[in-house]
N, C-alpha and C. Protein backbone atom coordinates (compact mmCIF):
# COMPACT_ATOMS: atom_id res chain seq x y z
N UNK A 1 27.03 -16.17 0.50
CA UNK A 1 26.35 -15.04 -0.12
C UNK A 1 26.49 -13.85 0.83
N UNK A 2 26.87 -12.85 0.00
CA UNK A 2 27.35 -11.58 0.91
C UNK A 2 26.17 -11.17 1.32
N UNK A 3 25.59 -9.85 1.84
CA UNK A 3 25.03 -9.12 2.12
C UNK A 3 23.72 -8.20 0.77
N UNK A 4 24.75 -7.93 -0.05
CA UNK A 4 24.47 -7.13 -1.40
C UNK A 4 23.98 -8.22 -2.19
N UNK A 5 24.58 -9.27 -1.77
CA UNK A 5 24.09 -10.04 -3.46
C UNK A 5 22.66 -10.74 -2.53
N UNK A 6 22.32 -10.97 -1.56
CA UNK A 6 20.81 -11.32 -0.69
C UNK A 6 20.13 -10.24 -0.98
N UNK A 7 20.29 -9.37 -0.98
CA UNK A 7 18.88 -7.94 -1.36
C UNK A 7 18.80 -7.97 -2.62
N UNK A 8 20.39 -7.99 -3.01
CA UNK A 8 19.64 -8.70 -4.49
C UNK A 8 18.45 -9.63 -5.17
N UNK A 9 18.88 -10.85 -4.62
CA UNK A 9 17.95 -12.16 -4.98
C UNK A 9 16.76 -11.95 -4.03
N UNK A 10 16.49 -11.18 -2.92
CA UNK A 10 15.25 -10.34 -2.54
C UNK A 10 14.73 -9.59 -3.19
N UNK A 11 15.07 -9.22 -3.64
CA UNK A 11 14.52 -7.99 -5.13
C UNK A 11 13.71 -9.19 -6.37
N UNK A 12 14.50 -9.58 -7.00
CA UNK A 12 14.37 -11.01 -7.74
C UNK A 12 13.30 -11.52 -7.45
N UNK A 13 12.86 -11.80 -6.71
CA UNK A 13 12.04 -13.23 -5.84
C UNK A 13 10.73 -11.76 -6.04
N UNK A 14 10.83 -10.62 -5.52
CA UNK A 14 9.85 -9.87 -5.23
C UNK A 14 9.18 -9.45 -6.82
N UNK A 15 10.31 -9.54 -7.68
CA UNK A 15 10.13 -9.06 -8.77
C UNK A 15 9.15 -9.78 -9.95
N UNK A 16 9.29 -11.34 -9.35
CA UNK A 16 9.24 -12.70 -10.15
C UNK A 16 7.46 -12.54 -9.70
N UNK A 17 7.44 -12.55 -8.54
CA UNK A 17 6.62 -13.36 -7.71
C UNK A 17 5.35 -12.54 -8.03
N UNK A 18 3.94 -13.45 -7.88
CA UNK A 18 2.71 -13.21 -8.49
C UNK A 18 1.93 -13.07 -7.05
N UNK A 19 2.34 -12.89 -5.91
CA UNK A 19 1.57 -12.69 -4.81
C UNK A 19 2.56 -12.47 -3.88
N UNK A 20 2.43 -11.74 -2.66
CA UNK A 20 3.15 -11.42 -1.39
C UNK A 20 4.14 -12.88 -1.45
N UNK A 21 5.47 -12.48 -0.98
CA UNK A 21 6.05 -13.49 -0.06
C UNK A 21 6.95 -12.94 1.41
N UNK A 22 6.41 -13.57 2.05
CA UNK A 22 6.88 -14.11 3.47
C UNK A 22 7.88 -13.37 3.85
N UNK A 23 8.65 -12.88 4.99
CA UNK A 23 9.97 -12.78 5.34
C UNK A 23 10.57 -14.26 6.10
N UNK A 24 9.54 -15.01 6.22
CA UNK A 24 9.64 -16.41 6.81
C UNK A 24 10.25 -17.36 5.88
N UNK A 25 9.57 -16.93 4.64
CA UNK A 25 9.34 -17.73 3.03
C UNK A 25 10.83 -17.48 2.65
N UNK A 26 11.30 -16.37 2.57
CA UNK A 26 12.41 -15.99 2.01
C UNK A 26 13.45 -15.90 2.64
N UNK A 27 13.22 -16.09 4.20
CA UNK A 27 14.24 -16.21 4.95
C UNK A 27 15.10 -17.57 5.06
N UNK A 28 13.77 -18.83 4.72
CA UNK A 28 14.17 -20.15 4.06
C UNK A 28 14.72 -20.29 3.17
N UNK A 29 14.50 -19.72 1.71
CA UNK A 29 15.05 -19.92 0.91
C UNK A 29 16.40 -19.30 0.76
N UNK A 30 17.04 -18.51 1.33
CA UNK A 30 18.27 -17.87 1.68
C UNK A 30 18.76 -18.06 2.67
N UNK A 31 18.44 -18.81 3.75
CA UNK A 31 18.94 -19.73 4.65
C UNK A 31 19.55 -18.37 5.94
N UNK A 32 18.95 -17.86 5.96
CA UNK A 32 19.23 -17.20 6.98
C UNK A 32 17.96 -16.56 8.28
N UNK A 33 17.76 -15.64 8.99
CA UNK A 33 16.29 -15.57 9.85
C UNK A 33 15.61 -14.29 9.20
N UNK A 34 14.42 -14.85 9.69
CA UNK A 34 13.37 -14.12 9.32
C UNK A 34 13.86 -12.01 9.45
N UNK A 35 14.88 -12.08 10.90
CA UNK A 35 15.22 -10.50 11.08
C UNK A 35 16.15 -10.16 10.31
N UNK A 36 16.61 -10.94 9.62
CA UNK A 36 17.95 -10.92 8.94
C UNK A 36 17.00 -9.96 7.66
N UNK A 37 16.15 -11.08 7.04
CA UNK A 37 15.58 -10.54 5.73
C UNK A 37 14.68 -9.25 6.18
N UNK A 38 14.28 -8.93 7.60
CA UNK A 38 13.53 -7.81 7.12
C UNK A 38 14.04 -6.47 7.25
N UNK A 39 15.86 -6.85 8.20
CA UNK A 39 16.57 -5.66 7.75
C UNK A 39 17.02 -5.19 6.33
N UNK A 40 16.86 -6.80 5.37
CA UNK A 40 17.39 -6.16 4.36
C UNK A 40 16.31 -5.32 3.29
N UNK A 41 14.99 -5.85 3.79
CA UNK A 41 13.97 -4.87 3.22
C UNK A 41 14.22 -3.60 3.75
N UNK A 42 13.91 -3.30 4.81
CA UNK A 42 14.23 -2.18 5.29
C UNK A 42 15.36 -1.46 4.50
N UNK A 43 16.83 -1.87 4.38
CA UNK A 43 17.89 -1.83 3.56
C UNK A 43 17.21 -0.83 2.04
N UNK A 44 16.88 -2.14 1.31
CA UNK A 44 16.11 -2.01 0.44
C UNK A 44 14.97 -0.60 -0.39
N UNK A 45 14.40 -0.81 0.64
CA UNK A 45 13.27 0.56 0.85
C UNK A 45 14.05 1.99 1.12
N UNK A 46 15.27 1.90 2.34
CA UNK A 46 15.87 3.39 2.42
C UNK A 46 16.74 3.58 0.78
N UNK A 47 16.71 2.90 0.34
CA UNK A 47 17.36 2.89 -1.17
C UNK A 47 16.46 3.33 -2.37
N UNK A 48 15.13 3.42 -1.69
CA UNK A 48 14.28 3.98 -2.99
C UNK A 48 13.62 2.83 -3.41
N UNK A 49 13.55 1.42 -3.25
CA UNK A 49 13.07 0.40 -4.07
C UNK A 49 11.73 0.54 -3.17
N UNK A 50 10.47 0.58 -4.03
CA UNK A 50 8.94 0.54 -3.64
C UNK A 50 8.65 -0.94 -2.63
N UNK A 51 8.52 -0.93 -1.63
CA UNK A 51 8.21 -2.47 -1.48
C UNK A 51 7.18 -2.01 -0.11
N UNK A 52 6.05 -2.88 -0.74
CA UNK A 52 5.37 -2.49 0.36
C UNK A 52 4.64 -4.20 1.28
N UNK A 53 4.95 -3.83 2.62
CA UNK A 53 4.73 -5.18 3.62
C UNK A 53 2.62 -5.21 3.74
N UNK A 54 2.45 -5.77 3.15
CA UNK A 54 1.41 -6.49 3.47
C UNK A 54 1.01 -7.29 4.44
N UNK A 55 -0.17 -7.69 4.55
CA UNK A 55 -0.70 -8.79 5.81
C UNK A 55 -0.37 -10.63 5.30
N UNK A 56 -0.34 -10.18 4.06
CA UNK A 56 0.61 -11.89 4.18
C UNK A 56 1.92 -11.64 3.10
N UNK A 57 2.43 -10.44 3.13
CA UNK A 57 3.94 -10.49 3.07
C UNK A 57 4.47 -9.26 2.38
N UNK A 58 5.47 -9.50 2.13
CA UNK A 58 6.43 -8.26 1.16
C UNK A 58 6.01 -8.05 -0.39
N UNK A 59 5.56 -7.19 -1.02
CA UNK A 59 5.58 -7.21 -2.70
C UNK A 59 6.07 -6.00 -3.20
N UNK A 60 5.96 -5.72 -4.60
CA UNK A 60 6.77 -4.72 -4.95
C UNK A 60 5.32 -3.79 -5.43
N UNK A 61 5.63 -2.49 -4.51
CA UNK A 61 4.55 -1.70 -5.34
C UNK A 61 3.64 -1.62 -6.48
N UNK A 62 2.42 -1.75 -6.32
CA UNK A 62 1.73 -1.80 -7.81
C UNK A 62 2.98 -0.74 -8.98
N UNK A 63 2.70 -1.07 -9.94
CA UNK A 63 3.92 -0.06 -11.07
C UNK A 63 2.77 0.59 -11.25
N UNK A 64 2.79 1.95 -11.87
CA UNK A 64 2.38 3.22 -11.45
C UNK A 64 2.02 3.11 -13.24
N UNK A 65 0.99 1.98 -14.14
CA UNK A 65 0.22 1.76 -14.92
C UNK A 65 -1.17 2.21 -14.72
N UNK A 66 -1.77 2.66 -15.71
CA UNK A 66 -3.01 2.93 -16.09
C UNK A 66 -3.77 4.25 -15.35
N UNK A 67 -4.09 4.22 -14.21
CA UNK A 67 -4.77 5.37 -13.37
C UNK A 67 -5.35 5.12 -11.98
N UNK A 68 -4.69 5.96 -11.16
CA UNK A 68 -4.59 5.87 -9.89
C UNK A 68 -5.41 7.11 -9.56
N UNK A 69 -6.37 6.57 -8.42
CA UNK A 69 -7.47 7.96 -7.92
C UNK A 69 -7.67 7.84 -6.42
N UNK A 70 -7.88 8.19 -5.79
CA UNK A 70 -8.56 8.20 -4.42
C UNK A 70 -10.37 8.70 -4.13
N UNK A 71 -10.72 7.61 -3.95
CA UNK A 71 -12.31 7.34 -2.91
C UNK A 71 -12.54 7.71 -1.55
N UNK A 72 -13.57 8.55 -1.55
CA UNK A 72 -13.77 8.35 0.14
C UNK A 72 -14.73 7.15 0.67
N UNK A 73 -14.97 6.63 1.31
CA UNK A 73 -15.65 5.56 1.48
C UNK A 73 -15.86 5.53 2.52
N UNK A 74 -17.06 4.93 3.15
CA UNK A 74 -18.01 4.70 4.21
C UNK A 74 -18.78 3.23 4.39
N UNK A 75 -18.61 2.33 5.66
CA UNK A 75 -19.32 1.13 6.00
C UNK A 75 -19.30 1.03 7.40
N UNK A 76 -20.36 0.13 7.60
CA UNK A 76 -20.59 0.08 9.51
C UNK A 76 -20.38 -1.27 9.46
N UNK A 77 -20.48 -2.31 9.12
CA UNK A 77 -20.67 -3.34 9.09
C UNK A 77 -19.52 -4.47 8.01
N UNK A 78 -18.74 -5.60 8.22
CA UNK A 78 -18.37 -6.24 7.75
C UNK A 78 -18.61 -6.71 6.00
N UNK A 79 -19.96 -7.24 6.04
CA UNK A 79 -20.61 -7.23 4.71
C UNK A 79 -20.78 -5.84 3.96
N UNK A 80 -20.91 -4.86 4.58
CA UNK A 80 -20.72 -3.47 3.84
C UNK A 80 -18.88 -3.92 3.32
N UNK A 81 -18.05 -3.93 4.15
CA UNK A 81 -16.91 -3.75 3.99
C UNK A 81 -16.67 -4.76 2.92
N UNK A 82 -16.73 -5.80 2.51
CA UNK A 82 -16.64 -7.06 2.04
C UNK A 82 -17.57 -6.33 0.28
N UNK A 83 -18.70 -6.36 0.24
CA UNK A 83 -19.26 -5.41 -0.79
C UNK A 83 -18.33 -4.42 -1.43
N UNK A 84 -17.79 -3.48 -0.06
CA UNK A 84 -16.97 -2.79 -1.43
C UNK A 84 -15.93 -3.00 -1.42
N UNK A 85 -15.03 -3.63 -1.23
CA UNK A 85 -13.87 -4.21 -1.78
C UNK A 85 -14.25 -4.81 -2.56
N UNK A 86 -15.71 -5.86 -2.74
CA UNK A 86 -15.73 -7.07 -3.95
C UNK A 86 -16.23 -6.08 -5.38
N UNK A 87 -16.58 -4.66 -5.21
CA UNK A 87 -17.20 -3.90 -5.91
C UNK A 87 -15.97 -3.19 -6.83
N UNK A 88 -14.63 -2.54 -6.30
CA UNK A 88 -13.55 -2.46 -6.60
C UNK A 88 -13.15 -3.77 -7.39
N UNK A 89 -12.47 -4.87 -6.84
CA UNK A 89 -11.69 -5.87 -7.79
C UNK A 89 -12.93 -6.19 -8.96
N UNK A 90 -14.03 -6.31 -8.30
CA UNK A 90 -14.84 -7.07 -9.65
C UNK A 90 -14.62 -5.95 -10.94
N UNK A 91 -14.90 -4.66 -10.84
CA UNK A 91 -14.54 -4.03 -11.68
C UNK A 91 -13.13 -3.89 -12.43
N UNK A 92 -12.29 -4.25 -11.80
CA UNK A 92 -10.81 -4.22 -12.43
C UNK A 92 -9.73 -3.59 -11.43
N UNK A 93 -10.53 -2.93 -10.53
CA UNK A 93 -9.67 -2.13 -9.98
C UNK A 93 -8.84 -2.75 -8.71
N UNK A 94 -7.55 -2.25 -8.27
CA UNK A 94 -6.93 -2.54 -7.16
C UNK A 94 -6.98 -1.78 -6.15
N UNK A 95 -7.44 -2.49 -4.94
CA UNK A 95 -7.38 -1.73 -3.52
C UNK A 95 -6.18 -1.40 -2.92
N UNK A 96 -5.65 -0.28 -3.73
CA UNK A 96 -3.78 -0.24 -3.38
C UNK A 96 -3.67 -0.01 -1.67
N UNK A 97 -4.49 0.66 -0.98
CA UNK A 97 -4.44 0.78 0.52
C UNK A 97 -6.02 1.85 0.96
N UNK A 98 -5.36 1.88 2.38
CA UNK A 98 -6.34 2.22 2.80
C UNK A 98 -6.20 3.79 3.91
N UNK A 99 -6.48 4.34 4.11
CA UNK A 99 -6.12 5.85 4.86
C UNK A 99 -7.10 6.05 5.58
N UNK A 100 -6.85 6.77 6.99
CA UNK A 100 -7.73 7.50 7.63
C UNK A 100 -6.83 8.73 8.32
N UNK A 101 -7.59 9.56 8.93
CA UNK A 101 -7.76 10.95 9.55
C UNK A 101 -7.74 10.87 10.98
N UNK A 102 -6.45 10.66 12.07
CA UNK A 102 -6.37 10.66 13.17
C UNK A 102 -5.83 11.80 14.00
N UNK A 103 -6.76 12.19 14.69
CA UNK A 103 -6.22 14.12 15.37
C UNK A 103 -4.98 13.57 15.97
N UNK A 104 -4.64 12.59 16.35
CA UNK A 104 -3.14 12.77 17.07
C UNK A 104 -1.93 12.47 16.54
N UNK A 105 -2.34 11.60 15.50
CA UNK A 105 -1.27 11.30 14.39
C UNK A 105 -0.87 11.59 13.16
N UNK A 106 -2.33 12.40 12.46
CA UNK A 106 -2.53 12.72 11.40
C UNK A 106 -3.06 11.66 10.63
N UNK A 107 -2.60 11.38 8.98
CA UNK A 107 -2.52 10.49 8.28
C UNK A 107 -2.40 8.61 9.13
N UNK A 108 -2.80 7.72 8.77
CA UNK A 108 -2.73 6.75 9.27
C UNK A 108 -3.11 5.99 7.97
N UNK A 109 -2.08 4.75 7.04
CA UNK A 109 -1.96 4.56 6.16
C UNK A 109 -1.68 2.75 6.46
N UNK A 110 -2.85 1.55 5.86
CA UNK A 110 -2.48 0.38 5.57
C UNK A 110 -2.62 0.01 4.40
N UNK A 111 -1.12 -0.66 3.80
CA UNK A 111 -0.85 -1.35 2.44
C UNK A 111 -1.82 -2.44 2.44
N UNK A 112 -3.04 -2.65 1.36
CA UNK A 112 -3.52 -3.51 1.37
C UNK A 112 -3.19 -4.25 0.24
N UNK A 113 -3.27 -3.81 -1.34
CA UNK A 113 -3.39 -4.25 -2.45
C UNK A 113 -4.12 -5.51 -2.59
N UNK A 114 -4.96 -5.39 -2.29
CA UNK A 114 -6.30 -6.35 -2.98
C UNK A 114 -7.02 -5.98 -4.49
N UNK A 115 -6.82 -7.41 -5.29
CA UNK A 115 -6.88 -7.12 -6.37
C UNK A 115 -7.90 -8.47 -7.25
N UNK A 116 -8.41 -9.23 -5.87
CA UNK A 116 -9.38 -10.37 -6.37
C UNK A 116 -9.69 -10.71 -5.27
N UNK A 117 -11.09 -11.62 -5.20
CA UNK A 117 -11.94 -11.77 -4.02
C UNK A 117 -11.31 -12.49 -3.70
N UNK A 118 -10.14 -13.11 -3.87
CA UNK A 118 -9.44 -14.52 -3.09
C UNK A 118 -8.48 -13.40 -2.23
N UNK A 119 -8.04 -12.28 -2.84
CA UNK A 119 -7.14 -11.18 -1.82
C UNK A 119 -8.55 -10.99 -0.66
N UNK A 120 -9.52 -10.30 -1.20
CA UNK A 120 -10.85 -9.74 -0.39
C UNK A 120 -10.96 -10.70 0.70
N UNK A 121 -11.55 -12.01 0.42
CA UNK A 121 -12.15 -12.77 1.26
C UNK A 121 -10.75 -13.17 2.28
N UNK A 122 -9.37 -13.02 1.74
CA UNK A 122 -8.50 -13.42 3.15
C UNK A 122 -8.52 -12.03 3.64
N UNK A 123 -8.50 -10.89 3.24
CA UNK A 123 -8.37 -9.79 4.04
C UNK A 123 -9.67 -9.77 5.20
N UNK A 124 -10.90 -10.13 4.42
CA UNK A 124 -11.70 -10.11 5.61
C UNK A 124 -12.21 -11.33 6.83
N UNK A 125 -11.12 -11.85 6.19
CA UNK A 125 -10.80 -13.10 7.29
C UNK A 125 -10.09 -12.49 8.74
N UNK A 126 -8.86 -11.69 8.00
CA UNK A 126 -8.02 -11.78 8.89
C UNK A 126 -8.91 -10.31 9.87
N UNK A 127 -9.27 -9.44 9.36
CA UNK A 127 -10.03 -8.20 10.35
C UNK A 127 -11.53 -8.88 10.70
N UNK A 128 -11.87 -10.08 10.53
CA UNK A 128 -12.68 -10.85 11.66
C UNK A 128 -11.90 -11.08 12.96
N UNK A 129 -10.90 -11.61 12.63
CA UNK A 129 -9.64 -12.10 13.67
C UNK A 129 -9.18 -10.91 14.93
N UNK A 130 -8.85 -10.00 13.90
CA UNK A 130 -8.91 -8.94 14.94
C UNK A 130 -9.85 -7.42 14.38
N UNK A 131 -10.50 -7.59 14.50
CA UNK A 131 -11.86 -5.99 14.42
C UNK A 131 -10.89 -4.75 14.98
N UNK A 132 -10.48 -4.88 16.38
CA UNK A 132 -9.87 -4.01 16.58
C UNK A 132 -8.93 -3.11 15.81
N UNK A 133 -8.19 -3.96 15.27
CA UNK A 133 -7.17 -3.62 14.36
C UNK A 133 -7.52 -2.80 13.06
N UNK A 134 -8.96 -2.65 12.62
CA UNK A 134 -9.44 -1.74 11.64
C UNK A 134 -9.21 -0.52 11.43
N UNK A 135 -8.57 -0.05 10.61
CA UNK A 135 -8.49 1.70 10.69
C UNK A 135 -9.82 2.42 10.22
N UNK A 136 -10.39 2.03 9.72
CA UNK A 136 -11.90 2.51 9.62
C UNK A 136 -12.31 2.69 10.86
N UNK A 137 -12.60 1.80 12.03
CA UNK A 137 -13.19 1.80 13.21
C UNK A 137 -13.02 2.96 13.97
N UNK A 138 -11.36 3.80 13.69
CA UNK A 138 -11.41 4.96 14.52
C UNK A 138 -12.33 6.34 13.88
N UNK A 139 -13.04 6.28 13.12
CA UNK A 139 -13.27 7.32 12.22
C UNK A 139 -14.86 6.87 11.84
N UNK A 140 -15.52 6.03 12.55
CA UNK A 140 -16.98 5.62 12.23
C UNK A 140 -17.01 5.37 11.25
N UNK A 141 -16.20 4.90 10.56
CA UNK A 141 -16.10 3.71 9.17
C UNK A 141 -15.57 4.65 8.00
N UNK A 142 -15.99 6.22 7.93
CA UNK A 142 -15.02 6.71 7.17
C UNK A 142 -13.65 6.65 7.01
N UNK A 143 -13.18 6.33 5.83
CA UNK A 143 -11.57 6.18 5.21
C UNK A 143 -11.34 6.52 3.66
N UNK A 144 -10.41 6.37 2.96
CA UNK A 144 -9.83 6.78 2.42
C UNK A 144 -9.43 5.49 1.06
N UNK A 145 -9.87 5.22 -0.08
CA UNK A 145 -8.92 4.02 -0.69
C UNK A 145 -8.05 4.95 -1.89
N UNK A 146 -7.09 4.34 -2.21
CA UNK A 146 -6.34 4.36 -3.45
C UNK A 146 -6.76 3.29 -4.23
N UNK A 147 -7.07 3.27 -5.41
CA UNK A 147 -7.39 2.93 -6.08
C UNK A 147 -6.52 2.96 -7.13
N UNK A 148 -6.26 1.26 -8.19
CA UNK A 148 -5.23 1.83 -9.38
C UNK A 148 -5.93 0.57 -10.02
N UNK A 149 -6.30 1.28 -10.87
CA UNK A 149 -7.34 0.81 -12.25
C UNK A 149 -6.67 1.21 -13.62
N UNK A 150 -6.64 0.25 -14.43
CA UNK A 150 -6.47 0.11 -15.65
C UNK A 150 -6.95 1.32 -16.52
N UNK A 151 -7.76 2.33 -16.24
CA UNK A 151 -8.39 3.20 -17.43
C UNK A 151 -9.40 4.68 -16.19
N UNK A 152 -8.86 5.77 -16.60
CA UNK A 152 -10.01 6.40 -15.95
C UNK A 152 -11.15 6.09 -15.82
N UNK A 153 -11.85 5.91 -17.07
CA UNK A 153 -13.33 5.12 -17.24
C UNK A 153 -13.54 3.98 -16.09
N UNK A 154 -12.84 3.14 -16.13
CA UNK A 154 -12.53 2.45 -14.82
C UNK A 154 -12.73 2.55 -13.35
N UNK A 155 -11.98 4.07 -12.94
CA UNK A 155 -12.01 4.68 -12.11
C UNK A 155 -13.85 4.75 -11.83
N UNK A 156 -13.90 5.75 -12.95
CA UNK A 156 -15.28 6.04 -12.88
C UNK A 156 -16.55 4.91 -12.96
N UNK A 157 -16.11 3.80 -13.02
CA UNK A 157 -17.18 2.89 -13.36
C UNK A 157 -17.25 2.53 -11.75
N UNK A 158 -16.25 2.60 -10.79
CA UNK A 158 -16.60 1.74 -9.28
C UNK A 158 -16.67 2.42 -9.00
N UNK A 159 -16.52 4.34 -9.07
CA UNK A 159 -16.99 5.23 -8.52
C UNK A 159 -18.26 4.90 -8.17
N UNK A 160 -19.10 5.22 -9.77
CA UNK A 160 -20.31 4.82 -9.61
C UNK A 160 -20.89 3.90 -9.17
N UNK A 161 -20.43 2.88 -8.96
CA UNK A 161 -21.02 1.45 -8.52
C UNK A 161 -21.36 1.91 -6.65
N UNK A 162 -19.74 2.53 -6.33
CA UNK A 162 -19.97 2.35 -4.67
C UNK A 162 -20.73 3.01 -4.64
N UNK A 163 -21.35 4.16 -5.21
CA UNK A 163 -22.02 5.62 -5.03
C UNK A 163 -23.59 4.79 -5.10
N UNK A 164 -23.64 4.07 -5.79
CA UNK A 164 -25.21 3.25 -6.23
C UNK A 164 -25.08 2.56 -4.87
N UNK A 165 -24.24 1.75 -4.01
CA UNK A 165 -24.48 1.20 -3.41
C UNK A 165 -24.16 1.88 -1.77
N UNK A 166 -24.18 3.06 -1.65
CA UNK A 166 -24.53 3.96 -0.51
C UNK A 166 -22.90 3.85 -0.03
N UNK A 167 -21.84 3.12 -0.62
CA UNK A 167 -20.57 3.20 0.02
C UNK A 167 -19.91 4.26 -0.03
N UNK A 168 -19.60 5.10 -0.68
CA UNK A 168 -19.41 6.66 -0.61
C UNK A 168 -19.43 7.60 0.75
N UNK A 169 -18.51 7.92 0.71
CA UNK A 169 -19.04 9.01 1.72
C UNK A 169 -18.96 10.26 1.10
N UNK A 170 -20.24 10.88 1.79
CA UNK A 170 -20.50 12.38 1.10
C UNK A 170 -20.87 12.84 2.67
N UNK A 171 -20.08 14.40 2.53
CA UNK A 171 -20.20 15.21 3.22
C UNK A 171 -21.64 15.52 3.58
N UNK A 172 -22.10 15.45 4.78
CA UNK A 172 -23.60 16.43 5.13
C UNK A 172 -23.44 17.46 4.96
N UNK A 173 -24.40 18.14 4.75
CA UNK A 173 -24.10 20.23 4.02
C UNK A 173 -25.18 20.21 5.33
């Protein structure tokens, strides 16, 4: 198998597939190494194909269905954090990523796509593991979600929910 026809059946596999897979996963099944497959993502991506690397693997961009908004959001605490992510999926909506505001870098952007408490509860597995690693933490818990929900109304229904449940962040005047 050449080169072209592997990003191919990488595409395929990404296309098929109902949850993240691996560069480990797919590096098996194409019999070649793990750096092999993530040049060809890389490959891939400078080509325009959406693929975004997650914490347990490669998937193909949410498709750009129904309505996409951005939240500001605010938590100090784990169970805050855990609340509103479970406040998002329970409603319908997907936690497409996450953003914060860094004076030296600017923008600072992690692909999350959490889209059920079984995504939620491993995501907040793994930022038990490492806390440090939080992009909230540099910014006193203020950040940023994308959000891509099935229906404006939608939008507006976990608006309101986080807003009931103090997760919001609102500006002090």
């Amino acid at each position: 198998m050449n080169a072209a026809q592997r990003r191919k059946v990488i595409l395929e596999r990404l296309t098929e597939a109902d949850a993240p897979l691996s560069a480990s996963v797919l590096a098996g099944e194409l019999g070649v190494s793990r750096q092999i497959v993530v040049g060809d993502v890389a490959l891939l991506r400078a080509s325009g194909t959406q693929i975004d690397a997650t914490p347990r693997g490669y998937q193909l961009h949410p498709a750009a269905r129904g309505y996409t908004g951005i939240l500001a959001c605010v938590h100090s605490t784990a169970d805050q954090m855990r609340e509103e992510l479970y406040t998002v999926v329970d409603q319908g909506g997907i936690v497409v990523d996450v953003a914060v505001e860094n004076p030296l870098y600017g923008e600072l952007r992690g692909n999350l796509n959490l889209a059920s408490r079984y995504d939620v509860d491993h995501f907040i597995r793994q930022a038990a593991d490492t806390p440090e690693c939080l992009l909230s933490r540099m910014t006193g818990g203020v950040h940023l979600h994308t959000l891509s929900c099935p229906t404006p109304e939608a939008f507006r229904r976990i608006e309101a929910a986080l807003d009931a449940k103090g997760l919001l962040y609102k500006k002090e005047e």
